[in-house]
PDB file of N, CA and C in Angstrom:
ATOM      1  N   UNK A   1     160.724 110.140 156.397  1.00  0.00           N
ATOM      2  CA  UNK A   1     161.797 109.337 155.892  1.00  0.00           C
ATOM      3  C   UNK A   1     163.086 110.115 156.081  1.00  0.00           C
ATOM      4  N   UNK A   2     163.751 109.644 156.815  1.00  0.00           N
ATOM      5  CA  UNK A   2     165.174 110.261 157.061  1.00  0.00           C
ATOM      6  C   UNK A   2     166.438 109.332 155.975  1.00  0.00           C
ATOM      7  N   UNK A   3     167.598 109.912 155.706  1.00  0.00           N
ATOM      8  CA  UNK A   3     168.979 109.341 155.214  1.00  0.00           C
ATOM      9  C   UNK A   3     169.910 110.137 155.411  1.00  0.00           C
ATOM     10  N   UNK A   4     171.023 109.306 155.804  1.00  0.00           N
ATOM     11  CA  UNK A   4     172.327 109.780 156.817  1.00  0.00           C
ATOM     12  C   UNK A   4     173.099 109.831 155.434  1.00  0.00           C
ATOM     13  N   UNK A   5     173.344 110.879 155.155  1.00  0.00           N
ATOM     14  CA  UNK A   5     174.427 111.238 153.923  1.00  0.00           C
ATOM     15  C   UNK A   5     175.740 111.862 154.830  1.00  0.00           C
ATOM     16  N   UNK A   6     176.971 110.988 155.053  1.00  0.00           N
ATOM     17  CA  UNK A   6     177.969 111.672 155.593  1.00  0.00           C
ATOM     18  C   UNK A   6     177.579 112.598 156.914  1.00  0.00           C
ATOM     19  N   UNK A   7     177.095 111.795 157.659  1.00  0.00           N
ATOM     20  CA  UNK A   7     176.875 112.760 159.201  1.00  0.00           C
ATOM     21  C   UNK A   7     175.513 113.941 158.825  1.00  0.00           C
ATOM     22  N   UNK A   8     175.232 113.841 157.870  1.00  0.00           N
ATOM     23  CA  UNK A   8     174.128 114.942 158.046  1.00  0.00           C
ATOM     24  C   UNK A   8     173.289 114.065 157.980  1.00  0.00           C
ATOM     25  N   UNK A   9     171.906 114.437 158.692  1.00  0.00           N
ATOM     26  CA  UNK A   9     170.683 113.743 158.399  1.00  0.00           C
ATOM     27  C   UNK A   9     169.486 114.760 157.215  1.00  0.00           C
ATOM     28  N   UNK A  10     168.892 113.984 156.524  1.00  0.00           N
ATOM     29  CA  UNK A  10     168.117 114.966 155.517  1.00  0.00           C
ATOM     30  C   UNK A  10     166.465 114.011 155.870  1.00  0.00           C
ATOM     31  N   UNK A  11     165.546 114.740 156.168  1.00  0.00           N
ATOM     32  CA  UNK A  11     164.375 114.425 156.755  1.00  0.00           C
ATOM     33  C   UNK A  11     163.515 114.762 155.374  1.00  0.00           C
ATOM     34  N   UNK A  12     162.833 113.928 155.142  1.00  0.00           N
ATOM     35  CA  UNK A  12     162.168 114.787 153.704  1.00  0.00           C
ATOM     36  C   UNK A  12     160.271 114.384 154.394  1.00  0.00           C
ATOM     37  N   UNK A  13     159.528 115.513 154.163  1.00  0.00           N
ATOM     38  CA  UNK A  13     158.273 114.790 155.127  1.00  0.00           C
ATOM     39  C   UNK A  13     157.504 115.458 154.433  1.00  0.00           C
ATOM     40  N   UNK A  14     156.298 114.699 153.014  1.00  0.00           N
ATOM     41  CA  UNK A  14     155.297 115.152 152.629  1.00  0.00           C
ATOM     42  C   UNK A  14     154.161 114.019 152.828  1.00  0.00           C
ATOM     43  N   UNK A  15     152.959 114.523 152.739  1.00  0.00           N
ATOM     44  CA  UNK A  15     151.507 114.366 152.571  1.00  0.00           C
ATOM     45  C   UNK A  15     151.425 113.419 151.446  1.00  0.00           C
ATOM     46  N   UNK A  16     151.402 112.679 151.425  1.00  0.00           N
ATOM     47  CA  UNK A  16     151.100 111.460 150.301  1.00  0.00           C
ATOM     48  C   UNK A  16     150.069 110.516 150.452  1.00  0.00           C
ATOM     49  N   UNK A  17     149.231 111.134 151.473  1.00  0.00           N
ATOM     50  CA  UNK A  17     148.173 110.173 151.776  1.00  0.00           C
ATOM     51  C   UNK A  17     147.223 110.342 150.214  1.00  0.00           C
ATOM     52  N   UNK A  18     147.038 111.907 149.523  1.00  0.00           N
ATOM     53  CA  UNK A  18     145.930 111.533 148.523  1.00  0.00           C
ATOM     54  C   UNK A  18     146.709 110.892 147.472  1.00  0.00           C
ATOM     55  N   UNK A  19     148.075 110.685 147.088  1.00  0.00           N
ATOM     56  CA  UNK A  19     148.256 110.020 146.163  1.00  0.00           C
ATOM     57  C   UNK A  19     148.286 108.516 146.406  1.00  0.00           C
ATOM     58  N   UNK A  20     148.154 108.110 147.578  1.00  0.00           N
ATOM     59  CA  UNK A  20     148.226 106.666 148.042  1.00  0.00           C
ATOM     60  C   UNK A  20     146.553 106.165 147.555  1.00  0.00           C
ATOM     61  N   UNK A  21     145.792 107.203 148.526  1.00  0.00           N
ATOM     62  CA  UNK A  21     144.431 106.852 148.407  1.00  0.00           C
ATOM     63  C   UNK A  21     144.235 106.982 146.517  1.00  0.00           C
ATOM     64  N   UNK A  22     144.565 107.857 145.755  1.00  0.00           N
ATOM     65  CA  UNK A  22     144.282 107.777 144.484  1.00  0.00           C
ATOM     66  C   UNK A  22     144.983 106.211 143.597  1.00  0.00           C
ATOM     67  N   UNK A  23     146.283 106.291 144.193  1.00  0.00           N
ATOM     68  CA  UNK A  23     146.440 104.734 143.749  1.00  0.00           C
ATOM     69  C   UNK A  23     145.984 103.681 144.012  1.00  0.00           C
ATOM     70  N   UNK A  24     145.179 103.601 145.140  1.00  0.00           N
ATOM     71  CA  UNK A  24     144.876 102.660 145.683  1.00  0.00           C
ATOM     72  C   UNK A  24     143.054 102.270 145.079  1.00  0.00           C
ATOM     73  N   UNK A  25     142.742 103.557 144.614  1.00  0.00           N
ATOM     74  CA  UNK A  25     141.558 103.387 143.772  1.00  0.00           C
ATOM     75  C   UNK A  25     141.485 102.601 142.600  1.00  0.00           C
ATOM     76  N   UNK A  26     142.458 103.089 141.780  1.00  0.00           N
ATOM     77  CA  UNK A  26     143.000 102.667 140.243  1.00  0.00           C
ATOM     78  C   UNK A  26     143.382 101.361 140.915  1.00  0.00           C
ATOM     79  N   UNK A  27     144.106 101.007 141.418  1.00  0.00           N
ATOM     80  CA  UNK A  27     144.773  99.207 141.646  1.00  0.00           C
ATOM     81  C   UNK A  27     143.740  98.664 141.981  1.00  0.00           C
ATOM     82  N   UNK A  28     142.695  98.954 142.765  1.00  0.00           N
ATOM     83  CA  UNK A  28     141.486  97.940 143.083  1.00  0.00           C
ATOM     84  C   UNK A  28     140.815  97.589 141.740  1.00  0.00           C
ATOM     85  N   UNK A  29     140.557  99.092 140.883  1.00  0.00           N
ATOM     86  CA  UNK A  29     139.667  98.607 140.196  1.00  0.00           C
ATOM     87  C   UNK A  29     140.307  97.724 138.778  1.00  0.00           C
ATOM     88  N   UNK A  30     141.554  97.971 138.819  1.00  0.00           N
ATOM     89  CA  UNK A  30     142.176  97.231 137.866  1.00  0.00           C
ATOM     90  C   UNK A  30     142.345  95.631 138.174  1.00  0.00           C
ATOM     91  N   UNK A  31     142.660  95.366 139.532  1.00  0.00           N
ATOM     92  CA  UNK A  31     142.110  93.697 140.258  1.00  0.00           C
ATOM     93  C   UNK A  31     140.545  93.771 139.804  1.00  0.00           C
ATOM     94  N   UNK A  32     139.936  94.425 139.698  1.00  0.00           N
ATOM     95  CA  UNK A  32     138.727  93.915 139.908  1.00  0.00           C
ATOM     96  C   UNK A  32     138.418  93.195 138.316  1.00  0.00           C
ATOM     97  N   UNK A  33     139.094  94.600 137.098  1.00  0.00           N
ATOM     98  CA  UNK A  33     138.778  94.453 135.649  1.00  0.00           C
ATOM     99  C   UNK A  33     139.236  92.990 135.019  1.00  0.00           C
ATOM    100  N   UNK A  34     140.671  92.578 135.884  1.00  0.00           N
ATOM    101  CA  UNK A  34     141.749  91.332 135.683  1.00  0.00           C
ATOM    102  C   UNK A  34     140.363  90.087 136.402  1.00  0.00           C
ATOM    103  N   UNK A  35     139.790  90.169 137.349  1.00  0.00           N
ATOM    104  CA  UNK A  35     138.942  89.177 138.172  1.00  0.00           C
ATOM    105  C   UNK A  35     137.939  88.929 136.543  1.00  0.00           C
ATOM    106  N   UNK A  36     137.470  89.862 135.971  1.00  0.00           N
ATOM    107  CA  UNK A  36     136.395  89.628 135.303  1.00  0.00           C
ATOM    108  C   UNK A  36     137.113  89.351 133.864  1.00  0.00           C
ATOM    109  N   UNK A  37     138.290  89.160 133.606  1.00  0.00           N
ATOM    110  CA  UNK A  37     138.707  89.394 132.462  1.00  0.00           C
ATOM    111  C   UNK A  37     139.084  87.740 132.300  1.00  0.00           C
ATOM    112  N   UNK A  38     139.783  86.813 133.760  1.00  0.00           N
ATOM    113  CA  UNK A  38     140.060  85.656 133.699  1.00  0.00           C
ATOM    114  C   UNK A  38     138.654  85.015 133.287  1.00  0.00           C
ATOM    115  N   UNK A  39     137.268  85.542 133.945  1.00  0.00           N
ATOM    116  CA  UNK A  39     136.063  84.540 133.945  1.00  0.00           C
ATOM    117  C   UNK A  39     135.544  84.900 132.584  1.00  0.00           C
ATOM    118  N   UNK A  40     136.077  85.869 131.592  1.00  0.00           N
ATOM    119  CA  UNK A  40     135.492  85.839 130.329  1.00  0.00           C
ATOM    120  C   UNK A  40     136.592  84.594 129.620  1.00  0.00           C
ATOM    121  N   UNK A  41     138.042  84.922 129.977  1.00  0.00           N
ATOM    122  CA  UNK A  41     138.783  83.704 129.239  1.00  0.00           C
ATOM    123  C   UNK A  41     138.270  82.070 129.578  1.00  0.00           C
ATOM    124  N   UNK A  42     138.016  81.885 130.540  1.00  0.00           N
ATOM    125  CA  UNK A  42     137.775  80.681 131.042  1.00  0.00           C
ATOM    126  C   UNK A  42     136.139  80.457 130.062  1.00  0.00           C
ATOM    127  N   UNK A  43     135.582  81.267 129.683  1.00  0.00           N
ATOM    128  CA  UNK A  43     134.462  81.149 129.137  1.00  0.00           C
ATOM    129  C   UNK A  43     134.506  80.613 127.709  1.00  0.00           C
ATOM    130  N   UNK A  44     135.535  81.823 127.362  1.00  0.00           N
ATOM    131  CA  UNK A  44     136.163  81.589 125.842  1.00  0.00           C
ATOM    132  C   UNK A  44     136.749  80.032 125.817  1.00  0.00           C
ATOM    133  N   UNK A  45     136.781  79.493 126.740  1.00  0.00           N
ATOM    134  CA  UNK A  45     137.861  78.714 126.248  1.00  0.00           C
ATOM    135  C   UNK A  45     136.525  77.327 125.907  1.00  0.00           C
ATOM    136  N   UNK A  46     135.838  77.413 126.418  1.00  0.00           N
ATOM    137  CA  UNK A  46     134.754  76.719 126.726  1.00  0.00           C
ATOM    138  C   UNK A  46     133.461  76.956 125.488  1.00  0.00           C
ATOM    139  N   UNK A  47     133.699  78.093 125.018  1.00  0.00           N
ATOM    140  CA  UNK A  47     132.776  78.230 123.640  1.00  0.00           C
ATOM    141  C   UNK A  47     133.926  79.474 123.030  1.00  0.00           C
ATOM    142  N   UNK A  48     134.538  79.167 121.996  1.00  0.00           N
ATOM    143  CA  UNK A  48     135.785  80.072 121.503  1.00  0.00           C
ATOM    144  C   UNK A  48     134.825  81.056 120.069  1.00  0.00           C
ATOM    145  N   UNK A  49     133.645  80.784 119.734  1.00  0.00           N
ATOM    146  CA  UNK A  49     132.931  81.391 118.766  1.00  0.00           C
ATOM    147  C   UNK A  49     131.982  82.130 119.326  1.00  0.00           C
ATOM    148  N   UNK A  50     131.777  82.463 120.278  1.00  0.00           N
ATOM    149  CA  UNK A  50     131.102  82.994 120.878  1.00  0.00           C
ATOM    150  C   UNK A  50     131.240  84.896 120.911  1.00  0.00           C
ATOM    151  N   UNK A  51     130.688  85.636 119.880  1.00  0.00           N
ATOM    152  CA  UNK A  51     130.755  86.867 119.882  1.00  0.00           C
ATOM    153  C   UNK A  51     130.629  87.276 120.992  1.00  0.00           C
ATOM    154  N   UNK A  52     129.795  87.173 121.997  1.00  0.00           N
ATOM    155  CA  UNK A  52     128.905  88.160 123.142  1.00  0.00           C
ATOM    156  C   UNK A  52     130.686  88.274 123.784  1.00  0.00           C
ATOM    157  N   UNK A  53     130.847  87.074 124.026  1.00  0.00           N
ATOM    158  CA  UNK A  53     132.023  86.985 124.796  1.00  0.00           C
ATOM    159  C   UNK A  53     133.418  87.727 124.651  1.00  0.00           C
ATOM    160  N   UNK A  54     133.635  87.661 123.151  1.00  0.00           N
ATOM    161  CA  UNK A  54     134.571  88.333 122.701  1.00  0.00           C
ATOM    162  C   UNK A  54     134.678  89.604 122.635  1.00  0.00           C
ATOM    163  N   UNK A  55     133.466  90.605 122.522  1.00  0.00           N
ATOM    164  CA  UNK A  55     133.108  91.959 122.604  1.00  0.00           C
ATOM    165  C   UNK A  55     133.071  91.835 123.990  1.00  0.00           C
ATOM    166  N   UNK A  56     132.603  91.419 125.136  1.00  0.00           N
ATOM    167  CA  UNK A  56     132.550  92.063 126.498  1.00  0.00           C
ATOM    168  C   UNK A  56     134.211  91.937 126.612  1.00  0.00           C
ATOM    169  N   UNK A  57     135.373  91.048 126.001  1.00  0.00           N
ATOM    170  CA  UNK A  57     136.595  90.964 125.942  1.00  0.00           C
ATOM    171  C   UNK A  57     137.202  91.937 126.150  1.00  0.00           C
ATOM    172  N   UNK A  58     137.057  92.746 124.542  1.00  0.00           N
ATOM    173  CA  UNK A  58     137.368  93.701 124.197  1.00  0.00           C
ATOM    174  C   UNK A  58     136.996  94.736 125.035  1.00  0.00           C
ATOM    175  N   UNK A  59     135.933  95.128 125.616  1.00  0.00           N
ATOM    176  CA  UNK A  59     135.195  96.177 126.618  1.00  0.00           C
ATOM    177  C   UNK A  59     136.061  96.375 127.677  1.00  0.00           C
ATOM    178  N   UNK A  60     136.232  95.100 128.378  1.00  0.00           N
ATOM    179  CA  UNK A  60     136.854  95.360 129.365  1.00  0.00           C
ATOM    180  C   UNK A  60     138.640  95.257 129.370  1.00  0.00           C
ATOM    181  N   UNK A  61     139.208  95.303 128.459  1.00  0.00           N
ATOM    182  CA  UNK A  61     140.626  95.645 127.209  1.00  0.00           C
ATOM    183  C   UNK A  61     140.528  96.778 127.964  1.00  0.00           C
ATOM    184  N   UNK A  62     139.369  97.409 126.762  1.00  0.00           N
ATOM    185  CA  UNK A  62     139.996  98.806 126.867  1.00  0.00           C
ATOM    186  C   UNK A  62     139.389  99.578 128.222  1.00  0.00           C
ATOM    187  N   UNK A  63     138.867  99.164 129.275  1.00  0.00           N
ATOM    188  CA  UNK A  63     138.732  99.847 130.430  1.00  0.00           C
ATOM    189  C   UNK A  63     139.738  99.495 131.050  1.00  0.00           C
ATOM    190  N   UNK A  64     140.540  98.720 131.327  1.00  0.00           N
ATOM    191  CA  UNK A  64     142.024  98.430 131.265  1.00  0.00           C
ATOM    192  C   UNK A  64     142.944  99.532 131.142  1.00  0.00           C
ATOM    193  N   UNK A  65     142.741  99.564 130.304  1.00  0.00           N
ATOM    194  CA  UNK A  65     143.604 100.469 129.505  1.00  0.00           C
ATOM    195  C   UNK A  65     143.575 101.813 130.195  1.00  0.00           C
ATOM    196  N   UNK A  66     142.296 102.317 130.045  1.00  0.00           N
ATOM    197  CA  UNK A  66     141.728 103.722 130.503  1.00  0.00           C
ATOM    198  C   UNK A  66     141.833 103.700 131.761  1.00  0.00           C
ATOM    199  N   UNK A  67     142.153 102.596 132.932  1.00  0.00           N
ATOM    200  CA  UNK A  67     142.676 102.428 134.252  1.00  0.00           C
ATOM    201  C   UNK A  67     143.677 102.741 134.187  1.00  0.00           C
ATOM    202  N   UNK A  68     144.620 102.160 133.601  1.00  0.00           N
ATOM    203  CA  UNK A  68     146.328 102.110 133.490  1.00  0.00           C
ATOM    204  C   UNK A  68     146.498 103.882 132.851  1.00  0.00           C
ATOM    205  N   UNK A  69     145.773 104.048 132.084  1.00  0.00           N
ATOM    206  CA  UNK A  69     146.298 105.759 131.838  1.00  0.00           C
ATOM    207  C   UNK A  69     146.102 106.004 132.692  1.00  0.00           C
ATOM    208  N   UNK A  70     144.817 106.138 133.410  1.00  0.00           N
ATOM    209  CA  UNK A  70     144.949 107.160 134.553  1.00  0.00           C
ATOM    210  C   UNK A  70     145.511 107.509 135.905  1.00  0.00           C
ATOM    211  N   UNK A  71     146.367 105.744 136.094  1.00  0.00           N
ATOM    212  CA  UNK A  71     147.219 105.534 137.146  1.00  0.00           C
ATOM    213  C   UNK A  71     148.390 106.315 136.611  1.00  0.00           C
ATOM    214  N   UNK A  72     148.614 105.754 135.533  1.00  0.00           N
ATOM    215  CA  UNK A  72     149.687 107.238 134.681  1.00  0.00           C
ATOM    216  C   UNK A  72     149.962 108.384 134.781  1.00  0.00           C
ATOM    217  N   UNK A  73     148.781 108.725 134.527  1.00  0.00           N
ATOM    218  CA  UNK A  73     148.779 110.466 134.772  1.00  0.00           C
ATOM    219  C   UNK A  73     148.482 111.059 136.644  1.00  0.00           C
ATOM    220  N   UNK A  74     147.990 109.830 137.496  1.00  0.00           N
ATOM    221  CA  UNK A  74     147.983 110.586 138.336  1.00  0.00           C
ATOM    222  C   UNK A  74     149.631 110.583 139.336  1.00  0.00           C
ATOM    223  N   UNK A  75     150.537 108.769 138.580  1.00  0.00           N
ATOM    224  CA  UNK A  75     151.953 109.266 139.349  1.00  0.00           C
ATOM    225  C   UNK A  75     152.661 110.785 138.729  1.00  0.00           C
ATOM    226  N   UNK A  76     152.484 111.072 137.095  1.00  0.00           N
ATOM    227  CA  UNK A  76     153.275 111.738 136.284  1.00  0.00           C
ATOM    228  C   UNK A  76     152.442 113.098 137.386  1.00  0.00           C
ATOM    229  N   UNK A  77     151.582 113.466 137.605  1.00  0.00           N
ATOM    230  CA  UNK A  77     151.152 114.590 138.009  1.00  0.00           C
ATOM    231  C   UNK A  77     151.673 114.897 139.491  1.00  0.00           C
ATOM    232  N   UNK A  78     151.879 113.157 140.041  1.00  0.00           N
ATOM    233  CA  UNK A  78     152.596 113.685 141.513  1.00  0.00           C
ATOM    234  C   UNK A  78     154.458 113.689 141.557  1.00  0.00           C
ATOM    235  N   UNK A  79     154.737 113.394 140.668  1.00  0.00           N
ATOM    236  CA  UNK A  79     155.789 113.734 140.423  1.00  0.00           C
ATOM    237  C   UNK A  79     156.432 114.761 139.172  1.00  0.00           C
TER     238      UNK A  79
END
């Protein structure tokens, strides 16, 4: 990535392939947690008393969650 600041050029050139590949882990599996999270709502909506449903809810909440930290900590660590 180059930028022309006043006639100088400044080239800045790092290795970001493992933080791409590490984000790119966390974002899949967080599409994947959101894929399973719509087919529990659509379930709920269809039997709304339904414990089983509401606890696998919650389960996959907080693996959510524990995705999103760790996409967290791995930008805060590359920057």
């Amino acid at each position: 990535m180059a930028r022309n600041i006043k006639g100088i050029t400044i080239e800045l050139d790092g290795n970001v392939t493992p933080l791409t590949n590490a984000l790119k882990k966390v974002n899949n599996e967080t599409k994947e947690i959101n894929g399973y999270l719509k087919e529990v709502e659509r379930s709920l909506k269809f039997s709304p008393g339904n414990t089983e449903l509401v606890a696998q809810k919650q389960r996959l909440l907080k693996h959510a969650i524990t995705e999103t930290e760790e996409k967290l900590k791995t930008l805060t660590n590359t920057f």
